[in-house]
C-alpha atoms as a PDB file:
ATOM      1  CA  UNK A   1       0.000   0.000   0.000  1.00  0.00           C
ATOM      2  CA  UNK A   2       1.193   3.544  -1.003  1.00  0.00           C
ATOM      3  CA  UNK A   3       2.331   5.135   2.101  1.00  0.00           C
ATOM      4  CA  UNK A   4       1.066   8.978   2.452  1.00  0.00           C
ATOM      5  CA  UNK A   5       1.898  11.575   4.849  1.00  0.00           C
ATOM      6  CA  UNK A   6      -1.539  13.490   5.759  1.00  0.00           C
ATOM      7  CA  UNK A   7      -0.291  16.552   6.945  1.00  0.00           C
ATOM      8  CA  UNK A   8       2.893  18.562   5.771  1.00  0.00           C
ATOM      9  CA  UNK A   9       2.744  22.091   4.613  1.00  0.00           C
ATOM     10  CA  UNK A  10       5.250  24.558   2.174  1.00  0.00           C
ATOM     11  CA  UNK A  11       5.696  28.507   3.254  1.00  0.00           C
ATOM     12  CA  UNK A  12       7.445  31.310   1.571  1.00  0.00           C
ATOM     13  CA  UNK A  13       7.254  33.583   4.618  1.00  0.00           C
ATOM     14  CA  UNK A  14       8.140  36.866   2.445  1.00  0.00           C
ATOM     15  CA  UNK A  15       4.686  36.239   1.258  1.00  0.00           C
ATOM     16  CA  UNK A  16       3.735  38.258   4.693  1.00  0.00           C
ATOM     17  CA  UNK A  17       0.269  36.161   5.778  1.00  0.00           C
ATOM     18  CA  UNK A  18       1.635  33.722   8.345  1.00  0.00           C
ATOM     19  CA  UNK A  19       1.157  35.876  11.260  1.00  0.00           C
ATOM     20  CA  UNK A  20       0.938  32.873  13.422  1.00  0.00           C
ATOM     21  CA  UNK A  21       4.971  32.348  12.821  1.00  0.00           C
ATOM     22  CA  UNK A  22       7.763  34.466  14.968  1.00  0.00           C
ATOM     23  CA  UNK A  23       9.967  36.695  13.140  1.00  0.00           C
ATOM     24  CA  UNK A  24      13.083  35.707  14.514  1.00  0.00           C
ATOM     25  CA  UNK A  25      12.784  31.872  14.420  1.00  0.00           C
ATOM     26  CA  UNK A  26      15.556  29.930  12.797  1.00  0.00           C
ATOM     27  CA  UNK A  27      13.371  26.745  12.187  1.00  0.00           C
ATOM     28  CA  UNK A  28      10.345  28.252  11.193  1.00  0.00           C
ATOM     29  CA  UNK A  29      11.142  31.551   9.055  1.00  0.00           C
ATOM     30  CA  UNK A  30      13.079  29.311   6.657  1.00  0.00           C
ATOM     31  CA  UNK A  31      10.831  29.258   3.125  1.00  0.00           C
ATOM     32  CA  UNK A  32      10.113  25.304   2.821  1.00  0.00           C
ATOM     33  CA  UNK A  33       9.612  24.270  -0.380  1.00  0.00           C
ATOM     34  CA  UNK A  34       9.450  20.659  -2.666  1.00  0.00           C
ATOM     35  CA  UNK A  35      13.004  20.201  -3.043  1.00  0.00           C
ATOM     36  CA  UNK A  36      13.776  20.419   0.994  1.00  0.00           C
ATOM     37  CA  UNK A  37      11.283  17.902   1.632  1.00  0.00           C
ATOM     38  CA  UNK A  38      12.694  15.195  -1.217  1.00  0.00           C
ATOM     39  CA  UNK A  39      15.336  13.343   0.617  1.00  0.00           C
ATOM     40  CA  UNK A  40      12.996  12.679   3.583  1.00  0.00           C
ATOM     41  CA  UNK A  41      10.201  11.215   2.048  1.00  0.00           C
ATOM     42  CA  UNK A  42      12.794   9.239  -0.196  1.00  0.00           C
ATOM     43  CA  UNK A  43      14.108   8.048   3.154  1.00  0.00           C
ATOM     44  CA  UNK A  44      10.496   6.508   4.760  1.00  0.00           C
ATOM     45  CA  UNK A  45       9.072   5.491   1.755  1.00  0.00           C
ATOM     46  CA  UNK A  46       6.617   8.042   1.610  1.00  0.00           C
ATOM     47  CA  UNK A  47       5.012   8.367  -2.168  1.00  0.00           C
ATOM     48  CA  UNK A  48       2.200  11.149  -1.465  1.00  0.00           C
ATOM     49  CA  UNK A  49       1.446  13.786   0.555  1.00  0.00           C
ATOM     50  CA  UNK A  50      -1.539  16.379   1.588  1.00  0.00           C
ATOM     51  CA  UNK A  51      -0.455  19.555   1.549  1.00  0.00           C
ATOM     52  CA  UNK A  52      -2.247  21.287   4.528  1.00  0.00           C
ATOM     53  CA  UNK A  53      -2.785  25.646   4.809  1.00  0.00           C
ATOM     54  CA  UNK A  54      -1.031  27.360   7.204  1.00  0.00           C
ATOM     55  CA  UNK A  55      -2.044  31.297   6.504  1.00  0.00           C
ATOM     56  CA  UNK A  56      -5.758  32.148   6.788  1.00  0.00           C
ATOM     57  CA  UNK A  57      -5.742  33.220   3.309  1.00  0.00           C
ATOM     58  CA  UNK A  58      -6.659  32.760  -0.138  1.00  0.00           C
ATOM     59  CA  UNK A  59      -3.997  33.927  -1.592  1.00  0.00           C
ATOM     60  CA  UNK A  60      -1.873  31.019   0.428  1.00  0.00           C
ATOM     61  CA  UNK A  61      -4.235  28.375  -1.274  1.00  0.00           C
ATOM     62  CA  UNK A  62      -3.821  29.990  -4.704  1.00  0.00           C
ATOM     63  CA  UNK A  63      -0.380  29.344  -4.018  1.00  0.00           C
ATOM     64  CA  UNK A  64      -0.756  25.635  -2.583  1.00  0.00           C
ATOM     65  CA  UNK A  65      -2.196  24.431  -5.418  1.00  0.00           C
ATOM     66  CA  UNK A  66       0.410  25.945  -7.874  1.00  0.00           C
ATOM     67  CA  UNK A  67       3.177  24.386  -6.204  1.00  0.00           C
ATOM     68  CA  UNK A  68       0.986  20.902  -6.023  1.00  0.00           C
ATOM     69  CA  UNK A  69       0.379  21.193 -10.079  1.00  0.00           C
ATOM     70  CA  UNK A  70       3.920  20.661 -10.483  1.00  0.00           C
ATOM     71  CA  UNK A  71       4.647  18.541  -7.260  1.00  0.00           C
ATOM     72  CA  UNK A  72       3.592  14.797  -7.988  1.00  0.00           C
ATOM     73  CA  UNK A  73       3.829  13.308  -4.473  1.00  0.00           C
ATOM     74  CA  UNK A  74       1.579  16.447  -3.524  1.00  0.00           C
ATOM     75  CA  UNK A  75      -2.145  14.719  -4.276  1.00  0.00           C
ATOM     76  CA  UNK A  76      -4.186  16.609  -2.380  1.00  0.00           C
ATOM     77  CA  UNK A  77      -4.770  20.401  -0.900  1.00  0.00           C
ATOM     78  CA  UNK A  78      -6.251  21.301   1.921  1.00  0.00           C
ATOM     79  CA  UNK A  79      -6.828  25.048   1.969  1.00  0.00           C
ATOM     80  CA  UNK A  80      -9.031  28.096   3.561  1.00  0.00           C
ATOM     81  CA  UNK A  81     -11.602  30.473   2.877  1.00  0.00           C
ATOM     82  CA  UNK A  82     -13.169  33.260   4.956  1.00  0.00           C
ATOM     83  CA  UNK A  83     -16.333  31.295   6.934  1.00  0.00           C
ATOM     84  CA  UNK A  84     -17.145  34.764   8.247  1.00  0.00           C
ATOM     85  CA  UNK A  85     -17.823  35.527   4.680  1.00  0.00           C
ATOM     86  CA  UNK A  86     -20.972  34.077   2.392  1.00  0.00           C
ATOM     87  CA  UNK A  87     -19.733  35.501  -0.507  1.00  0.00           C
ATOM     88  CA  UNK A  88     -16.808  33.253  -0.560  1.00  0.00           C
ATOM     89  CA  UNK A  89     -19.130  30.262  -1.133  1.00  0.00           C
ATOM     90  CA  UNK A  90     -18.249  31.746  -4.763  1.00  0.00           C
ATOM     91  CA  UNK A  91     -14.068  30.663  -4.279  1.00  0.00           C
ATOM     92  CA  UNK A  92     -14.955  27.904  -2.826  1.00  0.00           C
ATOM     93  CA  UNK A  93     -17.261  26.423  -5.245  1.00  0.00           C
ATOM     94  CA  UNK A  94     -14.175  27.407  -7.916  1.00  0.00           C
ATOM     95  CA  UNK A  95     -12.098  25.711  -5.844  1.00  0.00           C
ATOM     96  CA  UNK A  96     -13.634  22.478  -5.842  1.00  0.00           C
ATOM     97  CA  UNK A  97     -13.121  22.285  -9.309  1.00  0.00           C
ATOM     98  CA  UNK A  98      -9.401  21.890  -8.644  1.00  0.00           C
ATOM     99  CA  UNK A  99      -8.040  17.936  -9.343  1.00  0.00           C
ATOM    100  CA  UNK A 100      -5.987  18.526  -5.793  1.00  0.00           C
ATOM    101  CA  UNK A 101      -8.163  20.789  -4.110  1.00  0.00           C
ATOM    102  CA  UNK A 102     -10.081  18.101  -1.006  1.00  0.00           C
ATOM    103  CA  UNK A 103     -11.207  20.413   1.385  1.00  0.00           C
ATOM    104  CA  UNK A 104     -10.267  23.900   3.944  1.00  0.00           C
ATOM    105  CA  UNK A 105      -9.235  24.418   7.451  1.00  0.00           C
ATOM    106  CA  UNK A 106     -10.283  27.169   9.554  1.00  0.00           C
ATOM    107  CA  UNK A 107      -7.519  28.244  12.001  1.00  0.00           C
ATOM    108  CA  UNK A 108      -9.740  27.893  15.048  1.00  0.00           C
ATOM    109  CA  UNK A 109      -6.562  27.348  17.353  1.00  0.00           C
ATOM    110  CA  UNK A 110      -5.656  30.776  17.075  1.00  0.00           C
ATOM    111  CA  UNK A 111      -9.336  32.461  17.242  1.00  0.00           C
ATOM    112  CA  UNK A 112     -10.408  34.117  21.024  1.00  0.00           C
ATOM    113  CA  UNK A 113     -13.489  32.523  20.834  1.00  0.00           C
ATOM    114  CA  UNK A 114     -13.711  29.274  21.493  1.00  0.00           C
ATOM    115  CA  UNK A 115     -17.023  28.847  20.284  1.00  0.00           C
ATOM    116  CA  UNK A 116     -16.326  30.438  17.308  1.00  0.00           C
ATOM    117  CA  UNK A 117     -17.320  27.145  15.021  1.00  0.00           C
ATOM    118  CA  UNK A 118     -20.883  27.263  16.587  1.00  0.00           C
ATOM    119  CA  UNK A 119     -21.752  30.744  15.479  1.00  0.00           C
ATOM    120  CA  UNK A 120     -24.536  31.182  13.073  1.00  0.00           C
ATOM    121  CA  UNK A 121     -22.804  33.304  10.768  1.00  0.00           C
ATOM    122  CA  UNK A 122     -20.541  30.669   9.634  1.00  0.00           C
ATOM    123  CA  UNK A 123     -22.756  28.042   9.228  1.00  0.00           C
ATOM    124  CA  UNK A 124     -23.461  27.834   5.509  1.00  0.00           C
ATOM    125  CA  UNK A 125     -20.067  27.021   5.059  1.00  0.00           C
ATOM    126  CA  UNK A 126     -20.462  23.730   6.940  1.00  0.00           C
ATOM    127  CA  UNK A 127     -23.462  23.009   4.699  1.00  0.00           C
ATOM    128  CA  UNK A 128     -21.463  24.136   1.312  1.00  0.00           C
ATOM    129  CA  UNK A 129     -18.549  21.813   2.258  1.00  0.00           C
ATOM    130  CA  UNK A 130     -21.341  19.029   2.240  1.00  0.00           C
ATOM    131  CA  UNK A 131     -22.794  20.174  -0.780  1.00  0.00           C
ATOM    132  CA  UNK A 132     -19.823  20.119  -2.559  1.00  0.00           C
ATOM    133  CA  UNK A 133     -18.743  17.097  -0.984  1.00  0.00           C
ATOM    134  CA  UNK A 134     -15.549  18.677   0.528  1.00  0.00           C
ATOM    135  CA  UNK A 135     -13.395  18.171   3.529  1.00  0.00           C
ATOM    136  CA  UNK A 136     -12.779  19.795   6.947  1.00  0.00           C
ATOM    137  CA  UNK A 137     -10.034  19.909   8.877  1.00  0.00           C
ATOM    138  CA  UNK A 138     -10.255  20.568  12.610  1.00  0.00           C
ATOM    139  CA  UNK A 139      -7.670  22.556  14.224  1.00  0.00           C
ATOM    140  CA  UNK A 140      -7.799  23.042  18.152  1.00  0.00           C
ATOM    141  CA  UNK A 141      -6.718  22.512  21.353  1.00  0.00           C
ATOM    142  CA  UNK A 142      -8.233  20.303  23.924  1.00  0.00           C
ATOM    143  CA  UNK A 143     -10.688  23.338  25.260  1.00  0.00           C
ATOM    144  CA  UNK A 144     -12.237  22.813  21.829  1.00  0.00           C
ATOM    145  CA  UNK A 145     -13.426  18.924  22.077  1.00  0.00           C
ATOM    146  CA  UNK A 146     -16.855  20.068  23.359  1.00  0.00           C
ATOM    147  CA  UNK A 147     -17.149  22.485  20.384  1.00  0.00           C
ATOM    148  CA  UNK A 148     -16.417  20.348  17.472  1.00  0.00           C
ATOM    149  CA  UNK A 149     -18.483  17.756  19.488  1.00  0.00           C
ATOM    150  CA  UNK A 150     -21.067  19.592  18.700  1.00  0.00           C
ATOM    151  CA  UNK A 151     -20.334  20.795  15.524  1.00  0.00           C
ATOM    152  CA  UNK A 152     -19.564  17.677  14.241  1.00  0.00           C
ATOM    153  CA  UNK A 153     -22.631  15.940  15.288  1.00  0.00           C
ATOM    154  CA  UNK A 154     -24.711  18.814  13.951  1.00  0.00           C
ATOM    155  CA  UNK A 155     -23.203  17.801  10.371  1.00  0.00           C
ATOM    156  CA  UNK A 156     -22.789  13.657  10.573  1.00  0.00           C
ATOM    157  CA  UNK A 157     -22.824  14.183   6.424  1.00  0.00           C
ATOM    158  CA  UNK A 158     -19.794  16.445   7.119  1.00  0.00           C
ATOM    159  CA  UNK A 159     -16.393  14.758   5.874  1.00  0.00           C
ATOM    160  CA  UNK A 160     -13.709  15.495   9.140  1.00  0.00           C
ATOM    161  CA  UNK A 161     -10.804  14.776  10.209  1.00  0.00           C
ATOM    162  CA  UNK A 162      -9.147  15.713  13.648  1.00  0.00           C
ATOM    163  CA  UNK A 163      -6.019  17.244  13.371  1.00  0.00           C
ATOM    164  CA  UNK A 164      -3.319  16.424  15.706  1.00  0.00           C
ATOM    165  CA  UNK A 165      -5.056  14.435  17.763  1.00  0.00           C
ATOM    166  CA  UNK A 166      -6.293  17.951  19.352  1.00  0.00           C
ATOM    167  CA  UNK A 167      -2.729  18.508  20.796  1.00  0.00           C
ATOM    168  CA  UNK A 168      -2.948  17.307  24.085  1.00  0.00           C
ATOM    169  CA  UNK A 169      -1.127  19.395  26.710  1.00  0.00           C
ATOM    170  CA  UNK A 170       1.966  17.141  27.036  1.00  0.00           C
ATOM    171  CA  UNK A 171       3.936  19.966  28.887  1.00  0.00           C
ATOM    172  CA  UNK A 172       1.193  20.259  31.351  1.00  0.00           C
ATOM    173  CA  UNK A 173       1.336  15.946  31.169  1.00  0.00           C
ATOM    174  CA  UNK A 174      -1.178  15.000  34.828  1.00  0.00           C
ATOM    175  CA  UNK A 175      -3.245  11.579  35.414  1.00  0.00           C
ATOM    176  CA  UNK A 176      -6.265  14.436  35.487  1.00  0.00           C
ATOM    177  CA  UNK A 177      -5.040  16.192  32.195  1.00  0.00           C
ATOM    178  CA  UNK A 178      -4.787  12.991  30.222  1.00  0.00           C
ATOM    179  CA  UNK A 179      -8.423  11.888  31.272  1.00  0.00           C
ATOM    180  CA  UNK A 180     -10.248  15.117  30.409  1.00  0.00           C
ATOM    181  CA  UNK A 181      -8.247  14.775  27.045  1.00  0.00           C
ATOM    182  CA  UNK A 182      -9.154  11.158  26.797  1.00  0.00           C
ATOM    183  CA  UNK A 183     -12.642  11.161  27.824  1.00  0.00           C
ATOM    184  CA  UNK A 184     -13.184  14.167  24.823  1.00  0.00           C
ATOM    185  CA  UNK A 185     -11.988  12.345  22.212  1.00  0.00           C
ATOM    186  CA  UNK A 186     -14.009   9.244  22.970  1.00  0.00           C
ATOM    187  CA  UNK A 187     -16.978  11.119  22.717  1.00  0.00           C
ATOM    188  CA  UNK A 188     -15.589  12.228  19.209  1.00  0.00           C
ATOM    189  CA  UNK A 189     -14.656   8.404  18.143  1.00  0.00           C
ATOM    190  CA  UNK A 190     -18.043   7.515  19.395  1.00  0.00           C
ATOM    191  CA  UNK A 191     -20.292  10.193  18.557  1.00  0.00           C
ATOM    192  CA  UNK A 192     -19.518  10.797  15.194  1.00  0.00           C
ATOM    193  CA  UNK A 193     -17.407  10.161  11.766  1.00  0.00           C
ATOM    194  CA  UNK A 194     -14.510  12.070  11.932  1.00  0.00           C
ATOM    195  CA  UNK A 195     -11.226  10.372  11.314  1.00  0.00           C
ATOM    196  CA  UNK A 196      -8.022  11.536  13.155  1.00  0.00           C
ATOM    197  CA  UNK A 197      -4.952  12.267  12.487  1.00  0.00           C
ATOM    198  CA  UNK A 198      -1.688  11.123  14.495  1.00  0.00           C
ATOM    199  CA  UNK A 199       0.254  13.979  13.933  1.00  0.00           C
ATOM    200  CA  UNK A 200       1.804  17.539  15.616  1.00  0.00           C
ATOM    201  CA  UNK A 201       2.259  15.665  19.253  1.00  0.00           C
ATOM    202  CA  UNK A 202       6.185  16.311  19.244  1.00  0.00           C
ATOM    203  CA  UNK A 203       5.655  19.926  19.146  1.00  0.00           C
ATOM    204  CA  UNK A 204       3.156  20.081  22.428  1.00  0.00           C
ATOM    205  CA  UNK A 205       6.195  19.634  24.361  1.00  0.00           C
ATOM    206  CA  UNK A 206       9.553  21.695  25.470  1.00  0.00           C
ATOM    207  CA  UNK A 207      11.644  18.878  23.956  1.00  0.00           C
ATOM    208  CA  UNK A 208      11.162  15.442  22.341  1.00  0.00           C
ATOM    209  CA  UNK A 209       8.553  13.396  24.036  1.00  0.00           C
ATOM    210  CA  UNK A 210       9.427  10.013  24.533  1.00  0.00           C
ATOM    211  CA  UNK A 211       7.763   6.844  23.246  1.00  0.00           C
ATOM    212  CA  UNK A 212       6.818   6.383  27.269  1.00  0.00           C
ATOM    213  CA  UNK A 213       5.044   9.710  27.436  1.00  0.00           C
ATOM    214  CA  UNK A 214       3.279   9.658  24.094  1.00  0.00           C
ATOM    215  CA  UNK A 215       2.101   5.917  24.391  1.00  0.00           C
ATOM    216  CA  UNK A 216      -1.074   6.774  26.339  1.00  0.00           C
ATOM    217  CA  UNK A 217      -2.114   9.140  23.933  1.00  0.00           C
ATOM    218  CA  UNK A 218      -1.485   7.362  20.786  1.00  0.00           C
ATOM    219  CA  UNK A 219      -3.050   3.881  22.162  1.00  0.00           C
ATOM    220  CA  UNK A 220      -5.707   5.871  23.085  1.00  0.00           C
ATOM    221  CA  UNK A 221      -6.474   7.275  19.730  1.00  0.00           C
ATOM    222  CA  UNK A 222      -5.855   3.672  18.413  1.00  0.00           C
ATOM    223  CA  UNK A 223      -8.010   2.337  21.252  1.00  0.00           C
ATOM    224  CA  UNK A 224     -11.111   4.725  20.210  1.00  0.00           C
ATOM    225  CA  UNK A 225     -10.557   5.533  16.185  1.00  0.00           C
ATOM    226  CA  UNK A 226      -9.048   2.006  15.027  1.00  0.00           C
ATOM    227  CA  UNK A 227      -6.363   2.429  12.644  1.00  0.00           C
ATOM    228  CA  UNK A 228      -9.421   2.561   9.637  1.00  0.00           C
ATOM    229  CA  UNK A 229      -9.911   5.980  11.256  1.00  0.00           C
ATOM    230  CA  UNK A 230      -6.027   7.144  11.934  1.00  0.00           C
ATOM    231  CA  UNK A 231      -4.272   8.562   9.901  1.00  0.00           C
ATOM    232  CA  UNK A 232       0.022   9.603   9.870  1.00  0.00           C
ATOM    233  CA  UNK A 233       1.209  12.930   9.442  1.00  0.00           C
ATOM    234  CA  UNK A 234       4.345  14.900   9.563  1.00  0.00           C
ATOM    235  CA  UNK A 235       3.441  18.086  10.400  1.00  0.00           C
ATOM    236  CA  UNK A 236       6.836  19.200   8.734  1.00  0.00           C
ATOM    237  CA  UNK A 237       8.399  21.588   9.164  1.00  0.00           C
ATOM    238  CA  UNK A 238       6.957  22.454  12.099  1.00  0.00           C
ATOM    239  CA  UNK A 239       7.627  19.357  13.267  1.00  0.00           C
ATOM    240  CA  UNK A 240      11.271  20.479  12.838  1.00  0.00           C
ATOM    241  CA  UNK A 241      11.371  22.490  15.859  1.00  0.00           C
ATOM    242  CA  UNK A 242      11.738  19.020  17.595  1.00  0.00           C
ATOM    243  CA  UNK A 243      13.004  16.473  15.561  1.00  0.00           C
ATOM    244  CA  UNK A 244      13.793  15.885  11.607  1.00  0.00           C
ATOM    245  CA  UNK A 245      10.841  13.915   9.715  1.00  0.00           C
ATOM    246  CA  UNK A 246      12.467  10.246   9.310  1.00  0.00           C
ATOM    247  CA  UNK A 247      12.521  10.576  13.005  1.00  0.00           C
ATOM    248  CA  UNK A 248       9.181  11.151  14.087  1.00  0.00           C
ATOM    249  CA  UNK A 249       8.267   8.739  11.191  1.00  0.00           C
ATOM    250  CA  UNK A 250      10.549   6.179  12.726  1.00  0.00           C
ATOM    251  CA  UNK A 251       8.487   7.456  16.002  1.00  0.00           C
ATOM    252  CA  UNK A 252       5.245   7.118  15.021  1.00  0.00           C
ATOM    253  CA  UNK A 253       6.363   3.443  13.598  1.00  0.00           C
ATOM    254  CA  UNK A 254       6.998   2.254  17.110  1.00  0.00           C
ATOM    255  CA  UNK A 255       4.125   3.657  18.709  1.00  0.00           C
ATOM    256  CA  UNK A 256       2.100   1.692  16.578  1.00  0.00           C
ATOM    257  CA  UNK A 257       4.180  -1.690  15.810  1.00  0.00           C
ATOM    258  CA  UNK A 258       2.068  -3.534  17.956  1.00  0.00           C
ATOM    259  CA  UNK A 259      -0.716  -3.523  15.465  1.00  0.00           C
ATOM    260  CA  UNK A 260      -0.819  -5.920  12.777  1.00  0.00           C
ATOM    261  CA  UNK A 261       0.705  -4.960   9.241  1.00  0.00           C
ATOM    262  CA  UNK A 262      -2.830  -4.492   7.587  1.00  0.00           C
ATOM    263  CA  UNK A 263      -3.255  -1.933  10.309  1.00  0.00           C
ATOM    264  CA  UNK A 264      -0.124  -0.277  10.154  1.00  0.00           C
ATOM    265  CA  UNK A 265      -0.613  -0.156   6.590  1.00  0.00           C
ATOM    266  CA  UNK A 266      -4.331   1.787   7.080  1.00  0.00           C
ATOM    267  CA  UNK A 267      -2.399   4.668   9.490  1.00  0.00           C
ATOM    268  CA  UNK A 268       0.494   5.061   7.108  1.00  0.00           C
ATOM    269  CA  UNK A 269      -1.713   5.300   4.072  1.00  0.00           C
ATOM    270  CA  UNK A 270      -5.091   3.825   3.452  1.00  0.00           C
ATOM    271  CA  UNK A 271      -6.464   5.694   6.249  1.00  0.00           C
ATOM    272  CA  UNK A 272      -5.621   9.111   4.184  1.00  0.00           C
ATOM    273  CA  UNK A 273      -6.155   7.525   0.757  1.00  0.00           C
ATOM    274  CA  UNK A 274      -9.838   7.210   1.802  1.00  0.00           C
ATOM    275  CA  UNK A 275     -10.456  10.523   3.303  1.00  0.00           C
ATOM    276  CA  UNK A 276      -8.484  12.350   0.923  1.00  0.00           C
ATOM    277  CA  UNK A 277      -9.578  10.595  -1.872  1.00  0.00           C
ATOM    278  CA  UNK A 278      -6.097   9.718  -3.373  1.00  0.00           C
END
């Protein structure tokens, strides 16, 4: 089975819409393009890739999917549009039209309201991303499990997937934090469709969690998703500011060897090829 990394992103930051990213960092302010990325993904084995949005802007997915028409491993796009906008229904529905383009992703991490999905004045985008049979991405933090609870069981037609497994707090790691985490995202697994995606956990920490302090977590998604419902991703290069790719790859690997190979095989690939619809 092709193996696929769910979740990597490219920047220029010159572009001047990733607001999100500090000036001065040495990791991050690096541009990222195709040709960094190559001898890593020749490394693991890695064939394709979804190329995930990390500006809240158009412009940035205008730009995704021009470096993905001349990318091959790059088979999907996941990009953004302004939900606080109906107009935009018009991009989107020209965006859908694009071979690569699967879905968008709100940066609700970085919003002050943490209700902010719920509002009514972003609803019809929900219902056009049905409509046009698109995906959603959901980006958060463990104070938003309630929210896309709710959200997502509003939409069950909705196509989601979980990103990051909602970064749980591992530099805040308690018995108490782990259970609120873990109780949330059984309610997700449970409750509705979404898949998940077993990424962006070696950045929720001050340095490089171990395999002993991510294990909880990641049998826990595996305990309440099933690998049909996981799915790998890099999170590069953000994942950088921790570790380079073929080692949270090699990571990720361990954390999950305990599963049979057809499983392994869904998290590293069939998992996303579903989803994505690579």
């Amino acid at each position: 089975m092709t193996q696929i990394d769910a979740h990597h992103h490219f920047w220029h930051p010159a572009r001047g819409d990733y607001g999100w990213m500090p000036p001065d960092d040495p990791i991050l302010t690096r541009p990222c393009h195709p040709a960094d990325l190559a001898d890593a993904l020749a490394r693991t084995g890695v064939e394709k890739t979804v190329l995930v949005q990390a500006a809240p802007t158009l412009e940035e997915t205008e730009y995704l999917l021009g470096i993905a028409d001349c990318t091959p491993h790059v088979a999907r796009v996941v990009g953004w549009i302004n939900f606080e906008d109906p107009t935009q229904i018009a991009h989107l529905r020209r965006l859908a039209r694009h071979p690569k383009f699967a879905g968008v992703r709100p940066m609700i991490q970085d919003l002050p309201d943490d209700t902010w999905m719920l509002r009514e004045d972003v609803q019809w985008a929900y219902q056009a991303l049905i409509e046009l049979d698109l995906t959603f991405d959901c980006l958060g933090f463990p104070r938003h499990l309630p929210h896309f609870h709710t959200l997502l069981t509003r939409y069950p037609q909705m196509r989601a997937v979980i990103d990051h497994c909602l970064k749980p707090q591992l530099r805040s790691h308690s018995a108490d934090s782990l259970k609120s985490w873990a109780e949330g995202i059984t309610r997700l697994a449970q409750d509705t469709s979404a898949n998940i995606k077993l990424s962006g956990l070696v950045t929720e920490h001050d340095s490089l969690p171990d395999d002993t302090l991510l294990r909880p977590y990641t049998d826990h998604v595996l305990a309440t998703f099933g690998p049909h419902r996981t799915m790998w991703g890099s999170d590069w290069p953000v994942s950088r500011l921790r570790c380079d790719y073929a080692d949270w790859h090699a990571q990720a690997r361990r954390l999950t060897a305990h599963l049979s190979e057809p499983d392994q095989a869904q998290i590293f690939g069939g998992t996303a090829a579903r989803f994505y619809r690579i």
